[in-house]
N, C-alpha and C. Protein backbone atom coordinates (compact mmCIF):
# COMPACT_ATOMS: atom_id res chain seq x y z
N UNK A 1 3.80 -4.15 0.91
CA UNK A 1 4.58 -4.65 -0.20
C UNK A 1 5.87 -3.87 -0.39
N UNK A 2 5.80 -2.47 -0.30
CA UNK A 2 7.05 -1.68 -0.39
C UNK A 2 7.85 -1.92 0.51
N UNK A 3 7.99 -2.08 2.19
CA UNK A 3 8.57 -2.44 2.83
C UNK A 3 8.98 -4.29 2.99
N UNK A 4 8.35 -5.25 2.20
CA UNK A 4 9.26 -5.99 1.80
C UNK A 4 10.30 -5.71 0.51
N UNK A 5 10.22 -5.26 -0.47
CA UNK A 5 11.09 -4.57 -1.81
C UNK A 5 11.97 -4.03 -0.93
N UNK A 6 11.86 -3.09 0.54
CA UNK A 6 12.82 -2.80 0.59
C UNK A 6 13.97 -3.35 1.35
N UNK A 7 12.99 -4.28 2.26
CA UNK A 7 14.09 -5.02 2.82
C UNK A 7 14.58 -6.17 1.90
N UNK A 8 14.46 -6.56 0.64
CA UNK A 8 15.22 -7.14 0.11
C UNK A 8 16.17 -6.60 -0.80
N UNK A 9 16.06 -5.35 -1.14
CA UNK A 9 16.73 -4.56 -1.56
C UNK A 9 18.20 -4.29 -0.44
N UNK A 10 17.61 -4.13 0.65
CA UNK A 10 18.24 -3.70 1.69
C UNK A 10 19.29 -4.68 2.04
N UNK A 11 18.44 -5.84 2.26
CA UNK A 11 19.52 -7.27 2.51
C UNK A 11 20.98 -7.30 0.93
N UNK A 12 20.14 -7.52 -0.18
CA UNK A 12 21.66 -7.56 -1.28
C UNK A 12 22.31 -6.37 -1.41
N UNK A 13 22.05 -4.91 -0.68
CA UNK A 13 22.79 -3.82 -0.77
C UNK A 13 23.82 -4.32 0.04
N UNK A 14 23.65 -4.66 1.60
CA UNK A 14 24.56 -5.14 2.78
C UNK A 14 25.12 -6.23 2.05
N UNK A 15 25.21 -7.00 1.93
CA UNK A 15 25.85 -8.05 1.54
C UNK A 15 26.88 -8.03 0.38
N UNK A 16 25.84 -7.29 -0.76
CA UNK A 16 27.07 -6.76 -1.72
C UNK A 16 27.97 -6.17 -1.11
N UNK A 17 27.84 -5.02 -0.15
CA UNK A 17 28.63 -3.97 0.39
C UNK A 17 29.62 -4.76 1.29
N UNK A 18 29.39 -5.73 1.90
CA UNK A 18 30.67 -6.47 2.90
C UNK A 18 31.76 -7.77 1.97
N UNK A 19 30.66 -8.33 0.95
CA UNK A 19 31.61 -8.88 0.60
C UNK A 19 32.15 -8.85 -1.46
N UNK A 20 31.19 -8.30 -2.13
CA UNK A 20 31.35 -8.36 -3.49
C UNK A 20 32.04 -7.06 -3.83
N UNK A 21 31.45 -6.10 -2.98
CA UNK A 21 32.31 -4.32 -3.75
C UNK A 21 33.34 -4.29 -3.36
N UNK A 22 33.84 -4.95 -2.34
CA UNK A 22 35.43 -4.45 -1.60
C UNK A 22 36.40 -5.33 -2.80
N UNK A 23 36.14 -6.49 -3.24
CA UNK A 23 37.41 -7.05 -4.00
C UNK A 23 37.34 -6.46 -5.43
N UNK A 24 35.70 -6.27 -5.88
CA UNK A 24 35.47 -5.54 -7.52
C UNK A 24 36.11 -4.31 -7.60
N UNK A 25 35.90 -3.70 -6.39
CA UNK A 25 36.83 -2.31 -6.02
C UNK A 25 37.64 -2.00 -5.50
N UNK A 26 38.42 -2.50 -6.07
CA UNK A 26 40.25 -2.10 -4.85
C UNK A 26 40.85 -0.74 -4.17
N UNK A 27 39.94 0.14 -4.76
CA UNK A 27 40.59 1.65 -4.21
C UNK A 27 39.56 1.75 -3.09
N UNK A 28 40.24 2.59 -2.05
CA UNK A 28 39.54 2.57 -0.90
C UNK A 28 37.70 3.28 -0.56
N UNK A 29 37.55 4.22 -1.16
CA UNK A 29 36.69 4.86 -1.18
C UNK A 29 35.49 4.45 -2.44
N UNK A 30 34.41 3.87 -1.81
CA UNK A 30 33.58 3.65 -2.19
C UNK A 30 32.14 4.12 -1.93
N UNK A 31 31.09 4.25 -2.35
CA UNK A 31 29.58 4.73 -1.71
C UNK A 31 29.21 3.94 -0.78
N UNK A 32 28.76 4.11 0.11
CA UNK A 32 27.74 3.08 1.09
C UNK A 32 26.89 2.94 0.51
N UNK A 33 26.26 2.06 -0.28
CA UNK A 33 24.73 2.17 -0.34
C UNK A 33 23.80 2.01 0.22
N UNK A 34 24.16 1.00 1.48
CA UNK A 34 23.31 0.97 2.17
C UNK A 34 23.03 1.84 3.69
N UNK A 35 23.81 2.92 3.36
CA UNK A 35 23.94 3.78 4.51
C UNK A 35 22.78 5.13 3.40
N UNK A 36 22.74 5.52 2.62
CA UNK A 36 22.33 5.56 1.92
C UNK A 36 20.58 5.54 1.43
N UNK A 37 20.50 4.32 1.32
CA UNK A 37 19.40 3.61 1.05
C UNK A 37 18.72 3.54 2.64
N UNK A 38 19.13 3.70 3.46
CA UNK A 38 18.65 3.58 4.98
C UNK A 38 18.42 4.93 5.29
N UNK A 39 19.23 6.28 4.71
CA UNK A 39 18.97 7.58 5.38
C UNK A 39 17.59 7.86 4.13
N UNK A 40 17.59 7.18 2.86
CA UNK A 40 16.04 7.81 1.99
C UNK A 40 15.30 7.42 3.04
N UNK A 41 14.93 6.27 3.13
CA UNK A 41 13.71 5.05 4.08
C UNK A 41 13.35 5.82 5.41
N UNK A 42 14.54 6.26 5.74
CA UNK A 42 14.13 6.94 6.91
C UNK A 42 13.04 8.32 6.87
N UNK A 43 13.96 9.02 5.73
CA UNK A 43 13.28 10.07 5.64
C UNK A 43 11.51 10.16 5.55
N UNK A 44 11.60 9.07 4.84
CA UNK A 44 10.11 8.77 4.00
C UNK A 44 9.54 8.18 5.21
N UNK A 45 10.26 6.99 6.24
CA UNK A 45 9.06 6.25 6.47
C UNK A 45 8.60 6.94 7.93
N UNK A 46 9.82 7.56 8.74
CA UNK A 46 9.55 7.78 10.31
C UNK A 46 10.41 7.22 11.17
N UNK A 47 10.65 7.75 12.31
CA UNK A 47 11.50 7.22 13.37
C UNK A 47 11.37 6.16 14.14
N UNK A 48 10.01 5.46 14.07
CA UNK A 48 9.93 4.09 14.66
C UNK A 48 10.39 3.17 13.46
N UNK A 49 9.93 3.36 12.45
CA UNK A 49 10.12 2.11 11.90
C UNK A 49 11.61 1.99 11.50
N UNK A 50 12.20 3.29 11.24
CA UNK A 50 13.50 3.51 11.20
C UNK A 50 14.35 2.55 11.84
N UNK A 51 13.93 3.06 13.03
CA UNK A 51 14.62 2.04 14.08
C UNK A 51 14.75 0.83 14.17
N UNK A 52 13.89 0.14 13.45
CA UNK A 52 13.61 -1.29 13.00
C UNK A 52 15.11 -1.39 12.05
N UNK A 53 14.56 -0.54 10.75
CA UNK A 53 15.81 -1.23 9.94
C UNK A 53 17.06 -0.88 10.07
N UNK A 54 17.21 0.09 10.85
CA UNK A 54 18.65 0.67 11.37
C UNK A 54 19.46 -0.56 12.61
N UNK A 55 18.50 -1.41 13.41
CA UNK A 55 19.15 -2.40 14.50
C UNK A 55 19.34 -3.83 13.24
N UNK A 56 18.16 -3.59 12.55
CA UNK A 56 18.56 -5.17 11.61
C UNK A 56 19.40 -5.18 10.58
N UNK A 57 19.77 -3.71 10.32
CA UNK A 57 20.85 -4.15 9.31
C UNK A 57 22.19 -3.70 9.77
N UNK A 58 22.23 -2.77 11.15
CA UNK A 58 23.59 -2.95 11.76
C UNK A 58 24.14 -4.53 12.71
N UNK A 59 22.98 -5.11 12.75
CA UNK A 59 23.46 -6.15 12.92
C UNK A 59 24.16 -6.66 12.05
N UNK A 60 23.21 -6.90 10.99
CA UNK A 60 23.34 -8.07 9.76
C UNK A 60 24.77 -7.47 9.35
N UNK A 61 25.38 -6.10 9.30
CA UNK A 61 26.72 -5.72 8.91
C UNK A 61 27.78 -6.32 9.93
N UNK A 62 27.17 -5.90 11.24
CA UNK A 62 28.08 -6.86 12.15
C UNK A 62 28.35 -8.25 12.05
N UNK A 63 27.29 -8.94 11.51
CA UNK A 63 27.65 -10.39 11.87
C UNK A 63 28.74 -11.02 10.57
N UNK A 64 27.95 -10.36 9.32
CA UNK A 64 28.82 -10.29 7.92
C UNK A 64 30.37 -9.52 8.32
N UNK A 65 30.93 -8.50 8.81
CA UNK A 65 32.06 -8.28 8.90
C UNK A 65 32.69 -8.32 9.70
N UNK A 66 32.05 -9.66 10.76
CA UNK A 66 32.73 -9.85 12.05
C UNK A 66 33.42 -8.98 12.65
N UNK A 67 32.47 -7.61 12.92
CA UNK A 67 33.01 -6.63 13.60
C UNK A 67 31.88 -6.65 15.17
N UNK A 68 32.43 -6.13 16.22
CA UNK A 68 32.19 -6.64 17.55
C UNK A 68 30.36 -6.29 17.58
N UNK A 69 29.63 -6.71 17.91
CA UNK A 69 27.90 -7.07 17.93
C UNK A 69 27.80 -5.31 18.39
N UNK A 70 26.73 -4.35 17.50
CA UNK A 70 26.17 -3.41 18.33
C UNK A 70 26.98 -2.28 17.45
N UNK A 71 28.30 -2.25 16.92
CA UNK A 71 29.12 -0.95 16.57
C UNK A 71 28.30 -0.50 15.63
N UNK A 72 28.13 -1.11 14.66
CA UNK A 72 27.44 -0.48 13.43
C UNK A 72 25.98 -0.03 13.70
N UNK A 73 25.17 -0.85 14.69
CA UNK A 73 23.94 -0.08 14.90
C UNK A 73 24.30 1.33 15.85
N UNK A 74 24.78 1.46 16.37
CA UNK A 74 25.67 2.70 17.24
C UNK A 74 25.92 3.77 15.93
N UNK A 75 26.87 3.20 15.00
CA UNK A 75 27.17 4.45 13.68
C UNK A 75 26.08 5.07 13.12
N UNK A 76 24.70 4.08 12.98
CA UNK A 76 24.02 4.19 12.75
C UNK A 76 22.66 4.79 12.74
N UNK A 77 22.66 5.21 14.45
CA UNK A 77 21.91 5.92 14.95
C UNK A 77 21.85 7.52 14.39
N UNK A 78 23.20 8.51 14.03
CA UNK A 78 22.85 9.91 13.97
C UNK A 78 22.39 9.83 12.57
N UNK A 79 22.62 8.53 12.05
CA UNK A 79 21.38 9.08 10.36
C UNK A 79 20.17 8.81 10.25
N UNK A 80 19.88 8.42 11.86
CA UNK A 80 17.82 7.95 12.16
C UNK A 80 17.65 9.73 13.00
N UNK A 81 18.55 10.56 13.30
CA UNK A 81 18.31 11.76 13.97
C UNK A 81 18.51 12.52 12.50
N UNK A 82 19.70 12.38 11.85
CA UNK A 82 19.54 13.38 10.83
C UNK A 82 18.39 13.44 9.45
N UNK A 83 18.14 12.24 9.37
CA UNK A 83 16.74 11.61 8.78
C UNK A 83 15.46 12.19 8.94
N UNK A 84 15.15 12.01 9.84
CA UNK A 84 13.86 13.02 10.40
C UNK A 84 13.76 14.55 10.01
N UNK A 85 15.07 14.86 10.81
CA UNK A 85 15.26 16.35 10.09
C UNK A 85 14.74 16.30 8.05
N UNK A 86 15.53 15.66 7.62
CA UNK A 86 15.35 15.91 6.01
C UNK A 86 14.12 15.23 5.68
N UNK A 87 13.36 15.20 6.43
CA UNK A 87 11.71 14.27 6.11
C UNK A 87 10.64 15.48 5.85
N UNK A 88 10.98 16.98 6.52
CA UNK A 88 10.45 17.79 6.02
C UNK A 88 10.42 18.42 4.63
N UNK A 89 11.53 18.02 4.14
CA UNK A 89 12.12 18.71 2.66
C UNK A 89 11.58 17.43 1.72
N UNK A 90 10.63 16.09 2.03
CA UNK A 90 10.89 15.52 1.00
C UNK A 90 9.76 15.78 0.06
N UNK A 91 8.92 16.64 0.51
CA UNK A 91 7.43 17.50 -0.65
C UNK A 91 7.82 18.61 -0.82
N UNK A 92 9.59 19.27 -1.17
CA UNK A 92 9.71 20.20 -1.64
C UNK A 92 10.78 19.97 -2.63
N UNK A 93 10.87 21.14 -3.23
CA UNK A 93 11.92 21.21 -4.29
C UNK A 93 13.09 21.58 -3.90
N UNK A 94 13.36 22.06 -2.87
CA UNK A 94 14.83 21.99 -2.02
C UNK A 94 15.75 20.82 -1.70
N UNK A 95 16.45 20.22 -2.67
CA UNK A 95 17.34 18.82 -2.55
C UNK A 95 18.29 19.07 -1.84
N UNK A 96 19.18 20.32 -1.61
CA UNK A 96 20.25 20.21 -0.92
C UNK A 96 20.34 20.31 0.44
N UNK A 97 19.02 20.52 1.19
CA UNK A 97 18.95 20.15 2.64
C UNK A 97 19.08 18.81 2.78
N UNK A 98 18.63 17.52 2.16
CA UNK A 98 18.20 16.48 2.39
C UNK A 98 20.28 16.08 2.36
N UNK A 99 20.40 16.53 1.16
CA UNK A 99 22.32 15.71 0.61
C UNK A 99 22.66 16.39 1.68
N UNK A 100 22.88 17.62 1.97
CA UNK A 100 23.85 18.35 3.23
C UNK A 100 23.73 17.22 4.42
N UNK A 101 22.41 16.95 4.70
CA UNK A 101 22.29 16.30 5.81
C UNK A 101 22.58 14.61 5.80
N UNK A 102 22.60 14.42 4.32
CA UNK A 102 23.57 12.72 4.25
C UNK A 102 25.03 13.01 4.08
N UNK A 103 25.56 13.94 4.11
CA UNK A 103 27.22 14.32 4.01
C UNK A 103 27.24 14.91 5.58
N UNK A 104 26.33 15.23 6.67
CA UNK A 104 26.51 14.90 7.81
C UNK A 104 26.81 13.86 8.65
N UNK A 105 25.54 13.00 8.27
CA UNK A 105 25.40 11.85 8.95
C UNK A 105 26.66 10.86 8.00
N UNK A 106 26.97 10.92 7.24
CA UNK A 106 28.09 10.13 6.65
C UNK A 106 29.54 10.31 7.00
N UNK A 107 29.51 11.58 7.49
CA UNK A 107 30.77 12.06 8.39
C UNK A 107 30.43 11.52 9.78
N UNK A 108 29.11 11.53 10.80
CA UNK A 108 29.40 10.93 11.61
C UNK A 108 29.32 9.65 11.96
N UNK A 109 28.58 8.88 10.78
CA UNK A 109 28.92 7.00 11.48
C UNK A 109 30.74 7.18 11.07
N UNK A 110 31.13 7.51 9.93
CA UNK A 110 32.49 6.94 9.63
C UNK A 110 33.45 7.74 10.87
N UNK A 111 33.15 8.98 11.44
CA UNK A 111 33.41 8.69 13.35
C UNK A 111 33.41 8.19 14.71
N UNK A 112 32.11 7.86 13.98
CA UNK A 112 31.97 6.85 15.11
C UNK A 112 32.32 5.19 14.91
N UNK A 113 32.60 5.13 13.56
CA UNK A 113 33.07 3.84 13.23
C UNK A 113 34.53 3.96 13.43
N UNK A 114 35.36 4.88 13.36
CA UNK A 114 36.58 5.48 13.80
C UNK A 114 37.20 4.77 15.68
N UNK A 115 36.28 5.79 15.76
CA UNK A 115 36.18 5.73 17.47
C UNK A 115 36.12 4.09 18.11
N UNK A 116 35.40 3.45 17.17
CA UNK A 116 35.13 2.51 17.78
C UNK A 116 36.06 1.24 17.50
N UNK A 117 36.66 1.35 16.52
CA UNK A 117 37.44 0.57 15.71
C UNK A 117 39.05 1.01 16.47
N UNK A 118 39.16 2.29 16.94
CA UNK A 118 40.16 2.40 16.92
C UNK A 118 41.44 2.86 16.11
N UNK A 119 40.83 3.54 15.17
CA UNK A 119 41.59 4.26 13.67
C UNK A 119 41.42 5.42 13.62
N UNK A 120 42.29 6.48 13.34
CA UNK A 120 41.92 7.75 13.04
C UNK A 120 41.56 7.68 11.74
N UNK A 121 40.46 9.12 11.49
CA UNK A 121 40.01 8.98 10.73
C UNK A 121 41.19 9.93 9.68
N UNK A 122 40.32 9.36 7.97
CA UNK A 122 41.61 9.89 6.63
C UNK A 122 40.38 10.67 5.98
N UNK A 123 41.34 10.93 5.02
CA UNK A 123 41.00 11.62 4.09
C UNK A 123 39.42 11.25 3.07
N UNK A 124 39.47 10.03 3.40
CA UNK A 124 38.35 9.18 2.78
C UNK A 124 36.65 9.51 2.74
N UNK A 125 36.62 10.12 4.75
CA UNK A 125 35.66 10.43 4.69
C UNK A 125 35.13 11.60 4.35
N UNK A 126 35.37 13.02 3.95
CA UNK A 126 35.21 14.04 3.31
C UNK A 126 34.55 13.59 1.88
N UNK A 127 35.44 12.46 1.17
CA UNK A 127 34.93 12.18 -0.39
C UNK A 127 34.09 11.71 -0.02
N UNK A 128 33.85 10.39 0.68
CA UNK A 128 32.64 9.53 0.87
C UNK A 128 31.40 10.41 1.20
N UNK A 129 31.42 11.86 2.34
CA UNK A 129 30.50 12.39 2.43
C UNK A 129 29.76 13.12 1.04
N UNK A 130 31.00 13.87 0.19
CA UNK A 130 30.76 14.32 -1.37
C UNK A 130 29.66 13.27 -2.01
N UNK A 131 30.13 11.94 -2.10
CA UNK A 131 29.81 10.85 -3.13
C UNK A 131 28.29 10.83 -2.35
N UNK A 132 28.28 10.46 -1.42
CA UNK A 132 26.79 10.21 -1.13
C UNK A 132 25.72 11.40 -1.02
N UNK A 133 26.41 12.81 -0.94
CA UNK A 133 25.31 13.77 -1.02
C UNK A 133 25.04 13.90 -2.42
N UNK A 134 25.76 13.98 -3.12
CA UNK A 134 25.84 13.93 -4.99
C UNK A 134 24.59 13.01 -5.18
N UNK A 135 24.89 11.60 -4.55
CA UNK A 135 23.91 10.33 -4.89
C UNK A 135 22.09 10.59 -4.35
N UNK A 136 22.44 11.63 -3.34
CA UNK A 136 20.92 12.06 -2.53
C UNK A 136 20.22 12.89 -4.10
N UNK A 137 21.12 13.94 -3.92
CA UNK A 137 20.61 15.34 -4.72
C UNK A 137 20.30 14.69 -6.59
N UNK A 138 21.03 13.59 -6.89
CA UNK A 138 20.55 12.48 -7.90
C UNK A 138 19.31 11.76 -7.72
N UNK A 139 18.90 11.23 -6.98
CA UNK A 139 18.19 10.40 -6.33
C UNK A 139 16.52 11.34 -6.01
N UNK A 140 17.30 12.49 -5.18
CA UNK A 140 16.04 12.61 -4.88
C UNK A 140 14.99 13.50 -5.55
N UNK A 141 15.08 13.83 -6.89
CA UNK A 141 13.80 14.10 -7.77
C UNK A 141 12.83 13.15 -7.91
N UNK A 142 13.66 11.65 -8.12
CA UNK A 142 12.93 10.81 -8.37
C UNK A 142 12.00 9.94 -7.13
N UNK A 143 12.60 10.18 -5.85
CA UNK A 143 11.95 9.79 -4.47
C UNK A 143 10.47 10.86 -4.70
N UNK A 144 11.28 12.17 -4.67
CA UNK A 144 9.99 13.19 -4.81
C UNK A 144 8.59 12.94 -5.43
N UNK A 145 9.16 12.75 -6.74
CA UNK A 145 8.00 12.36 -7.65
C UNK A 145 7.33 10.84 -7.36
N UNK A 146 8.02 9.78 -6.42
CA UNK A 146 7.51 8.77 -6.37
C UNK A 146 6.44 9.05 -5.33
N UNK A 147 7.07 9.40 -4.12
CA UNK A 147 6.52 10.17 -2.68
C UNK A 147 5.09 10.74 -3.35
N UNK A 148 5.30 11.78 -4.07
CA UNK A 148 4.17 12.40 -4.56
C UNK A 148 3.20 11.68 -5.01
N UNK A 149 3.30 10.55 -5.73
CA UNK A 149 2.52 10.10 -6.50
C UNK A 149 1.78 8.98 -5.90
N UNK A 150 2.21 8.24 -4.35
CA UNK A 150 1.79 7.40 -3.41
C UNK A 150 0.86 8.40 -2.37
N UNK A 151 1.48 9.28 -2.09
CA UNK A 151 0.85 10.41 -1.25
C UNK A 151 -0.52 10.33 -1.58
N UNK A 152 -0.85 10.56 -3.20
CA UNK A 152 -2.02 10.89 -4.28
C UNK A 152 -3.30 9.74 -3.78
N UNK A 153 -2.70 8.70 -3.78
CA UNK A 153 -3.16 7.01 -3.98
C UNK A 153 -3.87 6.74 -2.77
């Protein structure tokens, strides 16, 4: 049941994110959420299944931003490696391993989305890495205590 919640969660995060936040938000720098919402899942669920939602929703970004088939699951990959890593920290009280390591992996898809696109990268991605470790180290008391309390069950 949780892994449908999350893939529908997952589906209106992408979708908001390609086509409703870019015009509501005109300044360039915004959160990923669903970059985001894909490095918690990971943490929690494991590297196979990871892999599942990391190819279906870099698709589903590809096909929504008619960007060339495959780039975004490619960006996508070092936050199913940096993921794992922060899967040890998620039954502890140490939050800032888990954010350090989404202000990694958020610096490297928006490189490798760089690279691939053909743009050097700006100033953008430094904040974007800020905004989303902020959103982890927010976030993840409440993963903790959820984690914990399924763990129990």
């Amino acid at each position: 049941m949780s892994r449908i919640i999350f893939g529908l969660l997952l589906c209106v995060a992408i979708f908001s994110q390609a086509t409703l936040v870019p015009m509501l938000l005109p300044w360039g720098v915004i959160p990923n959420t669903v970059l985001v919402l894909l490095f918690l899942w990971c943490g929690w669920c494991g590297p196979r299944e990871a892999l599942f939602w990391i190819f279906v929703s870099g698709i589903l970004i590809d096909v929504l931003t008619l960007d060339t088939l495959g780039t975004n699951v490619l960006a996508l990959i070092p936050l199913l490696l940096l993921a794992t890593l922060a899967k040890d920290y998620v039954y502890h009280t140490l939050a800032v391993v888990p954010a350090l390591l989404m202000a990694v992996a958020t610096v490297a898809n928006g490189l490798i989305l760089c690279v691939a696109h053909g743009n050097p990268p700006g100033l953008y991605l430094p904040i974007q890495a800020a905004m989303h470790g902020i959103l982890v180290l927010v976030l993840f008391p409440f993963l903790a205590r959820a984690w914990r309390d399924v763990r129990r069950y």
